[in-house]
C-alpha atoms as a PDB file:
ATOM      1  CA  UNK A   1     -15.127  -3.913 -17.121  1.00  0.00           C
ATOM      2  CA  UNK A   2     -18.002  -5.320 -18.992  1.00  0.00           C
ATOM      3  CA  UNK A   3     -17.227  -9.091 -18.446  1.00  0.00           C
ATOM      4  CA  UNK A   4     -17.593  -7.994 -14.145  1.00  0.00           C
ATOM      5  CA  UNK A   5     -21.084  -7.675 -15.184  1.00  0.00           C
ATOM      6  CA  UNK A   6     -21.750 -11.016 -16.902  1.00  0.00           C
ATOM      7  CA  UNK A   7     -24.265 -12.859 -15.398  1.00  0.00           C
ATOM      8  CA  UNK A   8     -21.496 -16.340 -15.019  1.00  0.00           C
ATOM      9  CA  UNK A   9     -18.837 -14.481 -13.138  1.00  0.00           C
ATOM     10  CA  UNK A  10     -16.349 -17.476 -13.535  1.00  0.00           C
ATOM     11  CA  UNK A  11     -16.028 -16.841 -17.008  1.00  0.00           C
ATOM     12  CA  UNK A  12     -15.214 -13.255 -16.237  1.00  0.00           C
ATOM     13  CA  UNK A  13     -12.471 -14.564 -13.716  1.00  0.00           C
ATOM     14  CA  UNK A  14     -11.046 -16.721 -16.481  1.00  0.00           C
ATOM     15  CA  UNK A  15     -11.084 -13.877 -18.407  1.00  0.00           C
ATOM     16  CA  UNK A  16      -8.955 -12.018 -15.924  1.00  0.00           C
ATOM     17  CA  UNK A  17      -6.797 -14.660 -14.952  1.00  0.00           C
ATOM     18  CA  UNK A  18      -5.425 -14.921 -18.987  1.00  0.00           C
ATOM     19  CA  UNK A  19      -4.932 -11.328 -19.499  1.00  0.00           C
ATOM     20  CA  UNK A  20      -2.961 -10.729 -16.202  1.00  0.00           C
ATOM     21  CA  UNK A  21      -1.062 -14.199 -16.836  1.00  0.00           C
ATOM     22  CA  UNK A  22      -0.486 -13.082 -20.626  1.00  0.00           C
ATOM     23  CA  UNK A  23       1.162  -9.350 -19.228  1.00  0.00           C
ATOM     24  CA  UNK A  24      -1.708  -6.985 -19.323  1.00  0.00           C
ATOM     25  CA  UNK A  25      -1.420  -5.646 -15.871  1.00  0.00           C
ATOM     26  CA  UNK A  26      -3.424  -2.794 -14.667  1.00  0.00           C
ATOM     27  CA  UNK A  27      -5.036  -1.634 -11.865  1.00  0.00           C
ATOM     28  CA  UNK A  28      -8.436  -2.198 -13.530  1.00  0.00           C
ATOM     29  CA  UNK A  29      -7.736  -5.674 -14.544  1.00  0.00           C
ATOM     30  CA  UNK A  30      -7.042  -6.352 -10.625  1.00  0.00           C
ATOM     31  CA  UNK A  31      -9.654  -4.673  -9.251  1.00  0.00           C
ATOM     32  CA  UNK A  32     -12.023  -6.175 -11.797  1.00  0.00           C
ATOM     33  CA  UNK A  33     -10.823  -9.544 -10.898  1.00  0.00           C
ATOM     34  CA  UNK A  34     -10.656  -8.902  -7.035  1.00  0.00           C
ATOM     35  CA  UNK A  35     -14.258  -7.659  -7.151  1.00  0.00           C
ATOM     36  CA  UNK A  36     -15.284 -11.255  -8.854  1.00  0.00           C
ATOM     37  CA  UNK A  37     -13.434 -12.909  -6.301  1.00  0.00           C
ATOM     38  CA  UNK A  38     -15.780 -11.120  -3.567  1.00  0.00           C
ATOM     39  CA  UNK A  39     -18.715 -11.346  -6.006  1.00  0.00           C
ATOM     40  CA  UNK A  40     -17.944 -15.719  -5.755  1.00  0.00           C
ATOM     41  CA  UNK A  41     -17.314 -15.674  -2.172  1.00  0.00           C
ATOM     42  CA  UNK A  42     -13.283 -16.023  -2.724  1.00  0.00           C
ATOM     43  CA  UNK A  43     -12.349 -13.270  -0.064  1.00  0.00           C
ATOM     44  CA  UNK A  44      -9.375 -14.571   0.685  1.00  0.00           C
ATOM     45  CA  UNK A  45      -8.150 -14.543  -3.263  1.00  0.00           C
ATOM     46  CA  UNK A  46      -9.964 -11.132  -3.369  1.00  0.00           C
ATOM     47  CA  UNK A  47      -7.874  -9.299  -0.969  1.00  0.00           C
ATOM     48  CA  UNK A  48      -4.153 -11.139  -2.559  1.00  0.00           C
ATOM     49  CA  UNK A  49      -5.674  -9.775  -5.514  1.00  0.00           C
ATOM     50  CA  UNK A  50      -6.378  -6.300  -4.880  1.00  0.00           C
ATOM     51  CA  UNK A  51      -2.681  -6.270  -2.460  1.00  0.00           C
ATOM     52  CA  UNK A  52      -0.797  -7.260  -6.360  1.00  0.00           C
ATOM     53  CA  UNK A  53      -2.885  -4.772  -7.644  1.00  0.00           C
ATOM     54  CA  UNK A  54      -1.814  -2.185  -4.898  1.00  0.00           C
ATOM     55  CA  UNK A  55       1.863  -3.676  -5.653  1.00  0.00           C
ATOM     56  CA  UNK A  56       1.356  -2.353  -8.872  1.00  0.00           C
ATOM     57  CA  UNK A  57      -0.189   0.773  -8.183  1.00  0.00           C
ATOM     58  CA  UNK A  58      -0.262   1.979  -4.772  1.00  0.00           C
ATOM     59  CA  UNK A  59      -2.355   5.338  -5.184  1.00  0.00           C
ATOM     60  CA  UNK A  60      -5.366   3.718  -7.321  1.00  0.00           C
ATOM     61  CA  UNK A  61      -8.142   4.618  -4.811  1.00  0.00           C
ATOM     62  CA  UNK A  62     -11.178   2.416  -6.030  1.00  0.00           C
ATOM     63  CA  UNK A  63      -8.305  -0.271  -5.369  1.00  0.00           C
ATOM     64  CA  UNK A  64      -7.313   0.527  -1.929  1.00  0.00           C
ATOM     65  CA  UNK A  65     -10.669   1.036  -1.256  1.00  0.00           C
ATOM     66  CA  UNK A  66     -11.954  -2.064  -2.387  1.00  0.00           C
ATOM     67  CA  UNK A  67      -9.154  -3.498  -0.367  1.00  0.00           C
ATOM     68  CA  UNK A  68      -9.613  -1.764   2.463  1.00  0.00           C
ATOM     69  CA  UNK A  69     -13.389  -2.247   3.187  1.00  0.00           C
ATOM     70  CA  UNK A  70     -12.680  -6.271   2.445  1.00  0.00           C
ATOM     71  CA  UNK A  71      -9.865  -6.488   5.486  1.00  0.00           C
ATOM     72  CA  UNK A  72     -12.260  -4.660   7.778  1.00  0.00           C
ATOM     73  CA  UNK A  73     -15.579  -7.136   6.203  1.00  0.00           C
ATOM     74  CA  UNK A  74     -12.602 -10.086   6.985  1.00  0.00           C
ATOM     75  CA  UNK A  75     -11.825  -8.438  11.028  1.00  0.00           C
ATOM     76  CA  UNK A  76      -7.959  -7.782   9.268  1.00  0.00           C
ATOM     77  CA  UNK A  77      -8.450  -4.299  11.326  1.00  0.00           C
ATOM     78  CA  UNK A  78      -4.831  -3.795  11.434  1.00  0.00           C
ATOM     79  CA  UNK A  79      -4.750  -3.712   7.514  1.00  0.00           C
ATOM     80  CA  UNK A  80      -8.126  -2.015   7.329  1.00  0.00           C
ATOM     81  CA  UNK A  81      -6.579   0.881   9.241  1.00  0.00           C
ATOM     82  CA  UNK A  82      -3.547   1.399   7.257  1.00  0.00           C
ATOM     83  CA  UNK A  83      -5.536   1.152   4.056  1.00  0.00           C
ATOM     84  CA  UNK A  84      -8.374   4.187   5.378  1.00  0.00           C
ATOM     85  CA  UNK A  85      -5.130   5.705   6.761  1.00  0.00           C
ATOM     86  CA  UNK A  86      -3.361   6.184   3.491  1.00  0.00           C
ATOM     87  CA  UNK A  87      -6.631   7.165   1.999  1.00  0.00           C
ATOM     88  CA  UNK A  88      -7.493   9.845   4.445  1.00  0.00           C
ATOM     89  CA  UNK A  89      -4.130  11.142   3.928  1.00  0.00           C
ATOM     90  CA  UNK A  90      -4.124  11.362   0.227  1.00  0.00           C
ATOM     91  CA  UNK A  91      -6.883  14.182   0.006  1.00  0.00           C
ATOM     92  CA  UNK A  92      -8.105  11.621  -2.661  1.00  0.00           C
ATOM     93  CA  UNK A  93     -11.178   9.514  -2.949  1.00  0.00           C
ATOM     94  CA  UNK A  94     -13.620   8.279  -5.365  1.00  0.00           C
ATOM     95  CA  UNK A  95     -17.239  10.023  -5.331  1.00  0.00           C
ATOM     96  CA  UNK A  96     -18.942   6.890  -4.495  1.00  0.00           C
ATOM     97  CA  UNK A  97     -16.750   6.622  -1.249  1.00  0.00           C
ATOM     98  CA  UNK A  98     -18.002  10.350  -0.246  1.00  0.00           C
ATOM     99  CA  UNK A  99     -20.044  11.146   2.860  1.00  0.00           C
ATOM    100  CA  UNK A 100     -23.045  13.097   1.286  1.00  0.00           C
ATOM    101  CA  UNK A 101     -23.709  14.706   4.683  1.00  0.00           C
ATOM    102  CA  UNK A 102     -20.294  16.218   5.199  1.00  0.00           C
ATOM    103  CA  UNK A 103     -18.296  15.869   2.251  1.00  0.00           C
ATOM    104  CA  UNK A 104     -15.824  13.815   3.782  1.00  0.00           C
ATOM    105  CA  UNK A 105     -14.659  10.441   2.937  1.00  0.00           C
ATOM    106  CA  UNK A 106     -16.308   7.842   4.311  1.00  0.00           C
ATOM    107  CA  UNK A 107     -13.082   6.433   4.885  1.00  0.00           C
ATOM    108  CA  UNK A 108     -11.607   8.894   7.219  1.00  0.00           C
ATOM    109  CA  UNK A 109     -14.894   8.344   9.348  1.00  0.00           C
ATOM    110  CA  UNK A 110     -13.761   4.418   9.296  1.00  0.00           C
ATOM    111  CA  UNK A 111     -10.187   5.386  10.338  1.00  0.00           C
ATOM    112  CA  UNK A 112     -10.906   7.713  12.981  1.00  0.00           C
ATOM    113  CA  UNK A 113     -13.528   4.936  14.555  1.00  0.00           C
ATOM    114  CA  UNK A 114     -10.621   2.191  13.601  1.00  0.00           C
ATOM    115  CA  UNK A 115      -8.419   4.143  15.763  1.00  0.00           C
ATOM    116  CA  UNK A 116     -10.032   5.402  18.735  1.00  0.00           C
ATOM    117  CA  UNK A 117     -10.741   1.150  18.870  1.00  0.00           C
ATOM    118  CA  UNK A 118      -7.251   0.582  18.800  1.00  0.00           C
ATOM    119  CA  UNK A 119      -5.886   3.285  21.716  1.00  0.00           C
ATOM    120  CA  UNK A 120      -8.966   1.999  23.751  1.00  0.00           C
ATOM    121  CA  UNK A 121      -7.527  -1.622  23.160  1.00  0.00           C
ATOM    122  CA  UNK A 122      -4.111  -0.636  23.911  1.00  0.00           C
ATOM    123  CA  UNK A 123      -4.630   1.303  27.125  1.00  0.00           C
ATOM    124  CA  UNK A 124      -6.559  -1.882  28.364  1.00  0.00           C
ATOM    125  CA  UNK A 125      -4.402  -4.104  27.697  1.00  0.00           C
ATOM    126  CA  UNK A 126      -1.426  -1.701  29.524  1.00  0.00           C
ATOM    127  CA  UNK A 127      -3.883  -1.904  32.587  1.00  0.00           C
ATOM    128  CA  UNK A 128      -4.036  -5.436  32.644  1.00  0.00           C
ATOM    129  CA  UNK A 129       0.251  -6.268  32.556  1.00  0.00           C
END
């Protein structure tokens, strides 16, 4: 975790890079290296990242958050929502993710929004066939 915090992040993505390549995979190591990615503007290698991360280890919140807020940062809303979906459902989610106000993730607030969008986009588009 320390080399996310270097002040050169692509020597921290190199660093990442080898030890995944060399067979050290973990859910850290691709979270770590996902967050880099977003850290150096890579989004797009960011969220492949954090999907072979989820791959690896589907119920690693930080991960599926991470992954998660990127698609709905990138407008991939039908990813977004499955992401805060599975969240929401798991009872599970990392303090930092926590509405302070009502003790809820901030996730499910995300979903429910997410998918109030999407019946309001579907009944639309029903009235215009």
């Amino acid at each position: 975790y320390s080399f996310s915090a270097l002040k050169k992040p692509a020597d921290s993505i190199r660093f990442y890079e080898t030890a995944l390549r060399m067979g050290y995979p973990t859910a850290a190591a691709y979270y770590n290296l996902g967050y880099l990615y977003e850290r150096t503007r890579r989004n797009g290698e960011a969220m492949k990242t954090y999907m072979e991360g989820l791959d690896l280890e589907r119920d690693y919140i930080p991960l599926k958050e991470r992954a998660a807020n990127l698609a709905y940062m990138m407008r991939q809303y039908r990813a977004a929502l499955l992401l805060y979906e599975e969240i929401a459902g798991s009872g599970q989610a990392s303090p930092a993710s926590m509405n302070q106000r009502t003790g809820r993730p901030r996730a499910l607030a995300i979903f429910l929004s997410l998918s109030t969008v999407g019946l309001l986009m579907e009944a639309s588009s029903r009235r215009l066939m």
